[in-house]
N, C-alpha and C. Protein backbone atom coordinates (compact mmCIF):
# COMPACT_ATOMS: atom_id res chain seq x y z
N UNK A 1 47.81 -21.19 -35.43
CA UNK A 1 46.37 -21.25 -35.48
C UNK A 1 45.78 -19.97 -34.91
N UNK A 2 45.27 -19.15 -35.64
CA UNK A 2 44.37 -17.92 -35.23
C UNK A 2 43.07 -17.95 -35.56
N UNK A 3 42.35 -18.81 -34.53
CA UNK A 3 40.78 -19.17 -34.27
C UNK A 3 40.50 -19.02 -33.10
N UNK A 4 38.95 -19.03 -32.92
CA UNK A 4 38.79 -19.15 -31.62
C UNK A 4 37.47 -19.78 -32.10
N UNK A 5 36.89 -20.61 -30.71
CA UNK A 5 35.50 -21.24 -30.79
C UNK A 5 34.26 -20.52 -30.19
N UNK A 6 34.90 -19.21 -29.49
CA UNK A 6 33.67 -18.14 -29.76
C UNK A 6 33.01 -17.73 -31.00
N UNK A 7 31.85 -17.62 -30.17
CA UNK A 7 31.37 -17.20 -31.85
C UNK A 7 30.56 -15.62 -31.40
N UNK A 8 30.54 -14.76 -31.93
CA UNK A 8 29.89 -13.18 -31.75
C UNK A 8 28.31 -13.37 -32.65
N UNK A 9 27.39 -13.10 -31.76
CA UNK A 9 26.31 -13.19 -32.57
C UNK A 9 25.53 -11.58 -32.05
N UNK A 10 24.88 -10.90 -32.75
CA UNK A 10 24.31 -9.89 -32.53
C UNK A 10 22.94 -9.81 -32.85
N UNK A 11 22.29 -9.39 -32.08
CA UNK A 11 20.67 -9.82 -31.48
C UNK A 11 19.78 -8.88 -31.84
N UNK A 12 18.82 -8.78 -32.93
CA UNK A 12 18.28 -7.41 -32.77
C UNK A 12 16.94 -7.26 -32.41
N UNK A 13 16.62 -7.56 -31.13
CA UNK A 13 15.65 -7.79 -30.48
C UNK A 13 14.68 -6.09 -30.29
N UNK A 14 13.11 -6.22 -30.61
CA UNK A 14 12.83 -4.98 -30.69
C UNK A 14 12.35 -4.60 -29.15
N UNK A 15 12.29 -3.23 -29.18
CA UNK A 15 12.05 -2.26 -28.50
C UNK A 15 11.52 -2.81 -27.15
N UNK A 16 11.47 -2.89 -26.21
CA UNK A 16 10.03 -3.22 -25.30
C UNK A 16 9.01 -2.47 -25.36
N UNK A 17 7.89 -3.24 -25.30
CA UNK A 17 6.43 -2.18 -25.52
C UNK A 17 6.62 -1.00 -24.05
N UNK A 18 5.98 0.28 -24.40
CA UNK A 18 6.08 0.72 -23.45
C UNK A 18 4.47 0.81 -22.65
N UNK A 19 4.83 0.57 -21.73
CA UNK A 19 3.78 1.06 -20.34
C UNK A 19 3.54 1.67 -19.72
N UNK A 20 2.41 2.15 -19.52
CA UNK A 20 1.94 3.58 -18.93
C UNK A 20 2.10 3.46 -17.34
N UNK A 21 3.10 4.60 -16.57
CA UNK A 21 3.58 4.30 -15.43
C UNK A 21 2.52 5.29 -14.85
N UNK A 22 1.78 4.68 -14.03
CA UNK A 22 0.89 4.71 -12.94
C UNK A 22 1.35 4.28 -11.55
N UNK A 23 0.72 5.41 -10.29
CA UNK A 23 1.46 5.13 -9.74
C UNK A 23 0.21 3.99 -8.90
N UNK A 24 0.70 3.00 -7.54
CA UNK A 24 -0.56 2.40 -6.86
C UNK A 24 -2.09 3.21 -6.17
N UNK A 25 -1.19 4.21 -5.99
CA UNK A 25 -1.69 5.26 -5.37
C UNK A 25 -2.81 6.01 -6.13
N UNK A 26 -2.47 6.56 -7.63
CA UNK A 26 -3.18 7.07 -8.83
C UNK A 26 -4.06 5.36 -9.04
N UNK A 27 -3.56 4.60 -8.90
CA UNK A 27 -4.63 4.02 -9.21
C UNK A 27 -5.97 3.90 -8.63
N UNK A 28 -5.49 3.71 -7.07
CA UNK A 28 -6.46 3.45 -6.04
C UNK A 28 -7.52 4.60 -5.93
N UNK A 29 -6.91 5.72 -6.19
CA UNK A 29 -7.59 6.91 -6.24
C UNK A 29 -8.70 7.22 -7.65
N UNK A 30 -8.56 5.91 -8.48
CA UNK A 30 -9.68 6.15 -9.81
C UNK A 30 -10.80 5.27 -9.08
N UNK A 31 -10.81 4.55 -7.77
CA UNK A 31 -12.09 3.88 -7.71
C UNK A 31 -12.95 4.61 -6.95
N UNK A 32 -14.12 4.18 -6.97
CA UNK A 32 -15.40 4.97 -6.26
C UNK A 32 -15.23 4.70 -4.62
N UNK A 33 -15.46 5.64 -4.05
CA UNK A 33 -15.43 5.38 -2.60
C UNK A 33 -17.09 5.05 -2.16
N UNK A 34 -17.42 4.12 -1.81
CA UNK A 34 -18.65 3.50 -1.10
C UNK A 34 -19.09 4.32 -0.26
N UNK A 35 -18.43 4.53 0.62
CA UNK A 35 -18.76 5.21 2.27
C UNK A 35 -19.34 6.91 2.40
N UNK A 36 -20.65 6.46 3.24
CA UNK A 36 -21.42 7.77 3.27
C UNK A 36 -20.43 9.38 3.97
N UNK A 37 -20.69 10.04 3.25
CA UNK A 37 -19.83 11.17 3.52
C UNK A 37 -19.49 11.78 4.97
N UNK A 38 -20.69 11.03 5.98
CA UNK A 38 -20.53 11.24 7.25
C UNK A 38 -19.67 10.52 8.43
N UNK A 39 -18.48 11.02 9.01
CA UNK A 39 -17.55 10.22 9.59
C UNK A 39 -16.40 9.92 8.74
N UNK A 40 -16.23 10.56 7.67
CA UNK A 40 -15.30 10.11 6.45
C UNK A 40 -13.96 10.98 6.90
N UNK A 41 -13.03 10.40 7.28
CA UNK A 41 -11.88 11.33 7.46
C UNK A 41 -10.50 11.42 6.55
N UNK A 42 -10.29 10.13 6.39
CA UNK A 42 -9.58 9.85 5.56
C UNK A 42 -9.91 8.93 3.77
N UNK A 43 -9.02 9.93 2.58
CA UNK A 43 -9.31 9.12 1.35
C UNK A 43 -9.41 7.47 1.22
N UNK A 44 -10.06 6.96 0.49
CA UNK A 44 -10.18 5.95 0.21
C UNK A 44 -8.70 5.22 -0.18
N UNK A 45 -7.98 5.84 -1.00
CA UNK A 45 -6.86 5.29 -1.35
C UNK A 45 -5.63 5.39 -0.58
N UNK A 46 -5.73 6.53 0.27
CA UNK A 46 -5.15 6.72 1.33
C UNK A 46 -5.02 4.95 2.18
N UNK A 47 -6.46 4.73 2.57
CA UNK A 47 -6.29 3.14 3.73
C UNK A 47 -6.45 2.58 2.82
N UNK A 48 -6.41 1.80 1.35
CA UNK A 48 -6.30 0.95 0.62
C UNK A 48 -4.33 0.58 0.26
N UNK A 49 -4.25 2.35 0.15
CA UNK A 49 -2.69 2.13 0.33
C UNK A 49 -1.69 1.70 1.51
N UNK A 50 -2.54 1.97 2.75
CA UNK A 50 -1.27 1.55 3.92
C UNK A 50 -2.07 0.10 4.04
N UNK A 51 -2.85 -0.70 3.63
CA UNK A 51 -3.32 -1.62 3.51
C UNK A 51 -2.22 -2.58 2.82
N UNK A 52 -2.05 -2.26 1.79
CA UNK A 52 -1.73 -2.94 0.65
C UNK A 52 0.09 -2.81 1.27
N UNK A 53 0.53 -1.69 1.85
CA UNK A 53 2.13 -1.60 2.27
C UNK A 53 2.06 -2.66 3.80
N UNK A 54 1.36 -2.91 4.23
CA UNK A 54 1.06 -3.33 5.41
C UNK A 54 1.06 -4.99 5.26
N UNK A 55 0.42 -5.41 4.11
CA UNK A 55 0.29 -6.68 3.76
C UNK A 55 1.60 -7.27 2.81
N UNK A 56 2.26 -6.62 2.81
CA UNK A 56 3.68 -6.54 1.82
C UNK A 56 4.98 -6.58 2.78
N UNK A 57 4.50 -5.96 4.08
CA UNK A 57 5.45 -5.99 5.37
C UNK A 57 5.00 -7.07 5.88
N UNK A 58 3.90 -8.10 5.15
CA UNK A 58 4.28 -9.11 6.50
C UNK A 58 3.09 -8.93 7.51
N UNK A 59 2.13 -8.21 7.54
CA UNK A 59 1.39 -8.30 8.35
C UNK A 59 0.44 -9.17 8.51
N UNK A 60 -0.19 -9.77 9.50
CA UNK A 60 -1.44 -10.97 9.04
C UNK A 60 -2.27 -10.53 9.98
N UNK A 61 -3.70 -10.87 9.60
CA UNK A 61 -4.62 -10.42 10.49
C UNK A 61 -5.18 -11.25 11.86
């Protein structure tokens, strides 16, 4: 007997769409910053970003 109950099936599944790699950072940096220009030291996306790494470590307020 030369069989087997495998069977080989071949899949031709298409492409994955591709996505535009942005980084969090490039993103945060397309929004408008609110805050009057006086006392401003640091970017907006700058503390949105250690925000967002901060809340990902676990931090709670």
């Amino acid at each position: 007997m030369d069989y087997t109950t495998w069977t080989i099936t071949t899949r031709t599944e298409p492409e994955p769409a591709l996505v535009p790699s942005t980084t969090l950072y490039q993103t945060l940096q397309a929004l408008s910053d609110p805050r009057r220009k006086q006392g401003k030291r640091y970017e907006l996306a700058v503390i949105l970003s250690l925000l967002v790494l901060a809340k990902l470590a676990g931090k709670r307020p």
